[in-house]
N, C-alpha and C. Protein backbone atom coordinates (compact mmCIF):
# COMPACT_ATOMS: atom_id res chain seq x y z
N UNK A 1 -15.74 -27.86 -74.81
CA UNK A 1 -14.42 -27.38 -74.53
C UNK A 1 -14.27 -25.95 -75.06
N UNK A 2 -13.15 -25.24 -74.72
CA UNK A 2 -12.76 -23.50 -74.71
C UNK A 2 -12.08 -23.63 -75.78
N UNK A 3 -12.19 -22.79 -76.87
CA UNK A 3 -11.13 -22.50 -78.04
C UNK A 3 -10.24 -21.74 -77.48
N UNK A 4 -9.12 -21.79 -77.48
CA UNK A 4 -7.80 -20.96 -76.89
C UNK A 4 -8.09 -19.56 -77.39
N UNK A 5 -8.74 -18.55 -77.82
CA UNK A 5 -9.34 -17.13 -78.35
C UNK A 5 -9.83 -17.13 -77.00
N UNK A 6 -11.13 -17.85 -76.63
CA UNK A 6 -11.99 -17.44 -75.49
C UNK A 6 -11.22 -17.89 -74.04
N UNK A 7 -10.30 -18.79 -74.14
CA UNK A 7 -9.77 -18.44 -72.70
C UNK A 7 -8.37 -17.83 -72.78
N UNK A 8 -8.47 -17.15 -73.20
CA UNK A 8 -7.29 -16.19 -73.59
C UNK A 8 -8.23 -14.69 -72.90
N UNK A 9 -9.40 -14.78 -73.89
CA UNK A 9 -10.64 -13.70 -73.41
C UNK A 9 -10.98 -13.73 -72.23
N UNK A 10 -10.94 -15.04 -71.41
CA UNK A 10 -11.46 -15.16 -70.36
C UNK A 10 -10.70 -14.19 -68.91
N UNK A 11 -9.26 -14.91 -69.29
CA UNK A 11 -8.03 -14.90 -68.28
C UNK A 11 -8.41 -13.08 -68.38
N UNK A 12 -8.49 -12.44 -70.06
CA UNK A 12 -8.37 -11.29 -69.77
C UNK A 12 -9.21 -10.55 -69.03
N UNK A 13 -10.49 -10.53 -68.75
CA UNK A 13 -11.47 -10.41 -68.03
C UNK A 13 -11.14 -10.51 -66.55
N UNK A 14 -10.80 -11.88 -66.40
CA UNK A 14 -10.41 -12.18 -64.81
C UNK A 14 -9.41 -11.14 -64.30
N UNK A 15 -8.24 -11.12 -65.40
CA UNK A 15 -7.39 -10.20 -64.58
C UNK A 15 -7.73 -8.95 -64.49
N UNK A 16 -8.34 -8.35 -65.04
CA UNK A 16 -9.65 -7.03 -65.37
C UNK A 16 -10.05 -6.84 -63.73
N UNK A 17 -10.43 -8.01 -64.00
CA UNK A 17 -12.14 -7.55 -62.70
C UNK A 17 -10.89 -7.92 -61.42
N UNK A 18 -9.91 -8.40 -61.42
CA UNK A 18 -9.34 -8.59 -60.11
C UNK A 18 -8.32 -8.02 -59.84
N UNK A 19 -8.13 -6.68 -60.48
CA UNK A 19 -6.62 -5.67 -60.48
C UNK A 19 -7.52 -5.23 -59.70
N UNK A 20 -6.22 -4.39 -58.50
CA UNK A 20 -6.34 -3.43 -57.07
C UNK A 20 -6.70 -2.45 -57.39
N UNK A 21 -7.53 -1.64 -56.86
CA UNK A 21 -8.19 -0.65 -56.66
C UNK A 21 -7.79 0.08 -55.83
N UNK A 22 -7.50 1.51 -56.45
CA UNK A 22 -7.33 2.17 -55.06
C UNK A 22 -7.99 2.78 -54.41
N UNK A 23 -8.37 3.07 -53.02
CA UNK A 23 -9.58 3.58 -52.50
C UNK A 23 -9.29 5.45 -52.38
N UNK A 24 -10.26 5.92 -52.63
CA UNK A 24 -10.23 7.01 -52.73
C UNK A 24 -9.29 8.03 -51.31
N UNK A 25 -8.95 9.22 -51.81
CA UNK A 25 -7.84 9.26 -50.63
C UNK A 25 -8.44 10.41 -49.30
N UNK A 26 -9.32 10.30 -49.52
CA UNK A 26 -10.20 10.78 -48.32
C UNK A 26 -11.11 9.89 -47.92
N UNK A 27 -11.26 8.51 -47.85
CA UNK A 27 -12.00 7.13 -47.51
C UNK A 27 -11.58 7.86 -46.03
N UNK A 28 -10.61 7.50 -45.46
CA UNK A 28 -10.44 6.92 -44.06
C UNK A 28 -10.96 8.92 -43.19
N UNK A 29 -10.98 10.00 -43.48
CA UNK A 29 -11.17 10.63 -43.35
C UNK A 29 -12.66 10.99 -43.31
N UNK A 30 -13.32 10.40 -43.84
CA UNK A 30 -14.68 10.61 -44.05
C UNK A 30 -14.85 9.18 -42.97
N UNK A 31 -14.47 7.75 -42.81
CA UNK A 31 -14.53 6.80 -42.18
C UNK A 31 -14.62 7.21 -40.56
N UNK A 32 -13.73 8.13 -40.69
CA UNK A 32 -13.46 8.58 -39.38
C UNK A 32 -14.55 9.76 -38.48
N UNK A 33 -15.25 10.32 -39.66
CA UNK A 33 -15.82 11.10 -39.19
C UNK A 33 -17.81 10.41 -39.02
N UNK A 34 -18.12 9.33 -39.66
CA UNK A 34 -18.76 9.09 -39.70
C UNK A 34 -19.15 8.25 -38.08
N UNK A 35 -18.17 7.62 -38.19
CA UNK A 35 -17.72 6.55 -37.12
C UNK A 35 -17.59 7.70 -35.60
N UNK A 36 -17.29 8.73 -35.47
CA UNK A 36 -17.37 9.69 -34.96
C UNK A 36 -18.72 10.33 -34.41
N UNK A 37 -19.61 10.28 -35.70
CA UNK A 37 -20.74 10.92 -35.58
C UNK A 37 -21.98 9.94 -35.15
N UNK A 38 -21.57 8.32 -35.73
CA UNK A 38 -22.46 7.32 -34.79
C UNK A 38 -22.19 7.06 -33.22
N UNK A 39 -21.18 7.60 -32.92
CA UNK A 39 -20.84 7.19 -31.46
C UNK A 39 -21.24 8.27 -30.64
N UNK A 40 -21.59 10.05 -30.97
CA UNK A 40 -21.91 10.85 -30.60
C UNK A 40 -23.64 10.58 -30.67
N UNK A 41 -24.32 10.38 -31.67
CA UNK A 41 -25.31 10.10 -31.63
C UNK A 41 -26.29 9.11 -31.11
N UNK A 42 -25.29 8.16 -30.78
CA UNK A 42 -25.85 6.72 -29.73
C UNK A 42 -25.88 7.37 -28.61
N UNK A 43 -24.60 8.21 -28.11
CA UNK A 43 -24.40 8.72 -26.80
C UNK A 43 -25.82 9.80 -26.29
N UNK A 44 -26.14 10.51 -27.53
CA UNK A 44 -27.16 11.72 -27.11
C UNK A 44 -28.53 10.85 -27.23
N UNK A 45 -28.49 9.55 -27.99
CA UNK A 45 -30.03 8.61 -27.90
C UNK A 45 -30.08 8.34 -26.31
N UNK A 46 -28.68 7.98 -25.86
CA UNK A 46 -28.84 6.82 -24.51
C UNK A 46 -29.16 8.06 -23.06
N UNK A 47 -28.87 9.25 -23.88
CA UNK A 47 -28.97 10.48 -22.56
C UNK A 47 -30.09 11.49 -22.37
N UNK A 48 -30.42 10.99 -23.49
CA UNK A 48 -32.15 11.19 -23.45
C UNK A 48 -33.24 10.08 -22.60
N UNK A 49 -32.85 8.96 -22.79
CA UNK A 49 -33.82 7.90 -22.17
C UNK A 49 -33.91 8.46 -20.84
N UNK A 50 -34.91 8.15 -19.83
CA UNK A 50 -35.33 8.46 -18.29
C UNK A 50 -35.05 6.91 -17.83
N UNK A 51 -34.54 7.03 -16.95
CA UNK A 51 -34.89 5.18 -16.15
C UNK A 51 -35.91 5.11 -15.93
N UNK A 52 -37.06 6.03 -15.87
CA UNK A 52 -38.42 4.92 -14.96
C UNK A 52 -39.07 4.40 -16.31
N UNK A 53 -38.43 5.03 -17.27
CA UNK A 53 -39.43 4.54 -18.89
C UNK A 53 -38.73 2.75 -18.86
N UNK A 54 -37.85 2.57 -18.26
CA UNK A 54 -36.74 1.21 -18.56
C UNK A 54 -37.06 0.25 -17.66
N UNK A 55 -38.65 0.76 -17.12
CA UNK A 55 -39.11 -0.56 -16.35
C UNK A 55 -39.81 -1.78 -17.26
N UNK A 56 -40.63 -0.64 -18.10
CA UNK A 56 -41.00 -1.48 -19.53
C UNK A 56 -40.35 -1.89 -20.21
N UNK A 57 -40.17 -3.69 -20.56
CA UNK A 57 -39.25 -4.05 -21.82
C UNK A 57 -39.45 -3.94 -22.88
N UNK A 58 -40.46 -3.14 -23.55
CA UNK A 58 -40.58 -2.64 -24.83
C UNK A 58 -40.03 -1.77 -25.09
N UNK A 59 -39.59 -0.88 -24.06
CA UNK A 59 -38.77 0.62 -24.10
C UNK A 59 -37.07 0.16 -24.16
N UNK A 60 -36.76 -1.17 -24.18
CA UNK A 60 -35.71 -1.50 -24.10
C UNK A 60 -34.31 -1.29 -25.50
N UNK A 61 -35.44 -1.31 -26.87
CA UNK A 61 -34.75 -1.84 -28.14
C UNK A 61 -34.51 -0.10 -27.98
N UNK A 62 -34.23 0.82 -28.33
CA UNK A 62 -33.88 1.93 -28.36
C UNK A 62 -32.65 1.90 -27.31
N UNK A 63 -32.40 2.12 -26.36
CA UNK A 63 -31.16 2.04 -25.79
C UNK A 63 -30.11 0.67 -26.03
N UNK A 64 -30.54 -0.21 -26.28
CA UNK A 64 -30.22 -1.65 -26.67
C UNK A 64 -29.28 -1.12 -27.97
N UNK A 65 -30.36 -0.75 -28.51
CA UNK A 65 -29.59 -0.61 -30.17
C UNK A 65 -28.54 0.46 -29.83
N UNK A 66 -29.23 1.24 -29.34
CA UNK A 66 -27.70 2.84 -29.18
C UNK A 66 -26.51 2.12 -28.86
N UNK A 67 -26.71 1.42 -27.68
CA UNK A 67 -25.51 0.80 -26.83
C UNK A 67 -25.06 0.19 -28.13
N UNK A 68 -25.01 -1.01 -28.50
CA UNK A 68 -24.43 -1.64 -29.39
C UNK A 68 -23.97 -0.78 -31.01
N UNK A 69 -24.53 0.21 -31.34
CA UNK A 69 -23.97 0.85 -32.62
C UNK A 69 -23.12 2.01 -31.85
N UNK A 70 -23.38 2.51 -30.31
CA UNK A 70 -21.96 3.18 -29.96
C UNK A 70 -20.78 2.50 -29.63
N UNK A 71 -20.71 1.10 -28.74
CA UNK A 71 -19.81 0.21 -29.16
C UNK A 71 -19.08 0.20 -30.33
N UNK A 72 -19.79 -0.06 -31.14
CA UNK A 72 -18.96 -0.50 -32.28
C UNK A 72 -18.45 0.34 -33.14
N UNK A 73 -19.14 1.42 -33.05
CA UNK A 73 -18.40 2.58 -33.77
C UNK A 73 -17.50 3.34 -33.08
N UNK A 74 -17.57 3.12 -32.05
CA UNK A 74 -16.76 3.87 -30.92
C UNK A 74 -15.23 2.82 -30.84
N UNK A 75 -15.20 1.64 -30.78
CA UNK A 75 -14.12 0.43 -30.68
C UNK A 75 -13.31 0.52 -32.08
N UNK A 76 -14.41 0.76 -33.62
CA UNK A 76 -14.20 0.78 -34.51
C UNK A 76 -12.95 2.55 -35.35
N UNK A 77 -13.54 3.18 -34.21
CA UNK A 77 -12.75 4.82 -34.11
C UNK A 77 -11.34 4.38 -33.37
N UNK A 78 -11.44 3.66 -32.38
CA UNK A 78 -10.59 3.25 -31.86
C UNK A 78 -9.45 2.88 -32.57
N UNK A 79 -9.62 1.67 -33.10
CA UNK A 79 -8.76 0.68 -34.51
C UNK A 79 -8.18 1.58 -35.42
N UNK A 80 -9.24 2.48 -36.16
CA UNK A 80 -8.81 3.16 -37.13
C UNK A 80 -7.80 4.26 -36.83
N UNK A 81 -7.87 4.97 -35.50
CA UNK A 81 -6.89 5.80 -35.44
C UNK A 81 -5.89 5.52 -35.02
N UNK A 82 -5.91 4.17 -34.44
CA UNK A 82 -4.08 3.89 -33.85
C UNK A 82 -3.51 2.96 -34.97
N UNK A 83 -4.71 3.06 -35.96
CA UNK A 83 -3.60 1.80 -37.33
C UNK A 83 -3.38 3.51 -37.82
N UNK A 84 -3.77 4.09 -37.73
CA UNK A 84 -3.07 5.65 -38.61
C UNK A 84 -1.61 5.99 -37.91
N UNK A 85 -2.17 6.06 -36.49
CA UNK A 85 -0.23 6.20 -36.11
C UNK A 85 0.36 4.97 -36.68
N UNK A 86 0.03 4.10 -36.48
CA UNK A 86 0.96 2.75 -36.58
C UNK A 86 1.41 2.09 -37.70
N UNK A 87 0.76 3.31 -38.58
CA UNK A 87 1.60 3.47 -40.33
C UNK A 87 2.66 4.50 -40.47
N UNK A 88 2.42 5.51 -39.57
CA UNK A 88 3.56 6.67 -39.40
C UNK A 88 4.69 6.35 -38.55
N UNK A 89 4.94 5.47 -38.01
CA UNK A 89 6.14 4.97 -37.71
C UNK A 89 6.39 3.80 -37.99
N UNK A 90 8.14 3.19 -37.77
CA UNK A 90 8.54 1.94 -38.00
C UNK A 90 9.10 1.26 -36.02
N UNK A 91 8.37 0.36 -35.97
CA UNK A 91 8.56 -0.20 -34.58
C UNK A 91 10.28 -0.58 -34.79
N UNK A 92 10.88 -0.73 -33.36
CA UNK A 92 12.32 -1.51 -33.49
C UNK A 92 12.11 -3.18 -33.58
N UNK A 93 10.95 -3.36 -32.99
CA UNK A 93 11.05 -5.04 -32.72
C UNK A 93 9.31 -5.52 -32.52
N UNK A 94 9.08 -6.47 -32.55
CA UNK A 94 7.35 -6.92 -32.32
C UNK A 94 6.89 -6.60 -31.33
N UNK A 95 7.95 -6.42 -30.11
CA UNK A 95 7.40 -6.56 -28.59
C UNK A 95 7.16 -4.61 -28.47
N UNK A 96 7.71 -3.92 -29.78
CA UNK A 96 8.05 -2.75 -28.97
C UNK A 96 6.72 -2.16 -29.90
N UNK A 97 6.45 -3.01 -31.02
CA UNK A 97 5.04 -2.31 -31.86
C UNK A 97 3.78 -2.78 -31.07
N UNK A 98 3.77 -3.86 -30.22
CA UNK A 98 2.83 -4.47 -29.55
C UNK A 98 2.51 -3.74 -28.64
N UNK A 99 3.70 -2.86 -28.18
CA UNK A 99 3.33 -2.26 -26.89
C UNK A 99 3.31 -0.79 -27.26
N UNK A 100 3.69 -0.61 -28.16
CA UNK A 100 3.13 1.14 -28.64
C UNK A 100 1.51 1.19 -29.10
N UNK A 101 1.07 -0.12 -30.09
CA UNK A 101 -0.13 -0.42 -30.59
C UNK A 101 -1.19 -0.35 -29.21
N UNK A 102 -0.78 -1.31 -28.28
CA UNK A 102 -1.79 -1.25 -27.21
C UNK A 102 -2.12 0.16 -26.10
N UNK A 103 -0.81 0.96 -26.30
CA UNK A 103 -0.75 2.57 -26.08
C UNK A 103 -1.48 3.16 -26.51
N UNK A 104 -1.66 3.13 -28.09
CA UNK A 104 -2.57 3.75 -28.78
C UNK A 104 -3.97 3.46 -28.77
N UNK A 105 -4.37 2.42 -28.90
CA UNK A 105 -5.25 2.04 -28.58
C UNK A 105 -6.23 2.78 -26.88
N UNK A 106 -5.51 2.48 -26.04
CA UNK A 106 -6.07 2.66 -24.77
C UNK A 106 -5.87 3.94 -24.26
N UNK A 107 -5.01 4.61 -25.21
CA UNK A 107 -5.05 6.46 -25.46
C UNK A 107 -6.09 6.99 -26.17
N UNK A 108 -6.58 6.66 -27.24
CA UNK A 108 -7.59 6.93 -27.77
C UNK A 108 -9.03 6.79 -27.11
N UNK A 109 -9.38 5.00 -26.41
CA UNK A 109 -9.88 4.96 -25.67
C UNK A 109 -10.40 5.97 -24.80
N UNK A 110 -9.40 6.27 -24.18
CA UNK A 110 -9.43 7.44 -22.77
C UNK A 110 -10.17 8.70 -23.85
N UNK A 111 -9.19 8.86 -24.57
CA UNK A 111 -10.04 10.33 -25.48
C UNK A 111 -11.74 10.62 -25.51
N UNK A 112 -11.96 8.69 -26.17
CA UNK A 112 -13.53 8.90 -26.33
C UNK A 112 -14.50 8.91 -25.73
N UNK A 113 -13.56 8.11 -24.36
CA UNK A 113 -14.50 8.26 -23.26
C UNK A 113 -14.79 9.36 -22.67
N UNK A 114 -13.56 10.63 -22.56
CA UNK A 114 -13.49 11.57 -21.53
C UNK A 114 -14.70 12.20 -22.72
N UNK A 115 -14.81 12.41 -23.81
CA UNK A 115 -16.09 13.65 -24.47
C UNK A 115 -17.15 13.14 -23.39
């Protein structure tokens, strides 16, 4: 059994290691640019490949992989910049943040596609 000293010690520890953190205030700025720079760089892997090299399925994991880390960093650029508007304003109602959110979203979209 715990002598009331050590879980006294304990609790203090716990609440230690489990107070909020704040994340540094250029996180999402640097997030953004990174996430930026994988989706540009999948794009210049996948525009380099030739099709007649893509008859071979060994030549496949190189565009395979681009595709899927520009996806996701590209969907992931997406998220992050319309939760940035969608902290700078206050919606009137759910239906009217739902439908500004999906604005943003499919505005940005368009952005990353048109580069």
């Amino acid at each position: 059994m715990m002598s009331e000293s050590a879980e006294f010690e304990f609790e203090v520890l716990l609440r230690r290691a489990l107070a909020p953190v704040e994340p540094p205030s250029d996180l999402s700025e640097r997030l953004e640019t990174t996430l930026a720079n994988l989706t540009e760089l999948a794009a210049d892997e996948l525009e380099s490949w030739e099709l007649g090299a893509m008859r071979d399925p060994r030549n496949w994991v190189r565009p395979v992989a681009a595709t899927v880390v520009g996806t996701t960093a590209g969907a992931a650029l997406v998220l992050l910049r319309a939760r940035g508007r969608a902290k700078r304003r206050r919606p009137d109602s759910a239906l009217d943040a739902a439908e500004k959110a999906l604005r943003d979203v499919f505005g940005e979209a368009r952005k990353l596609l048109e580069r």
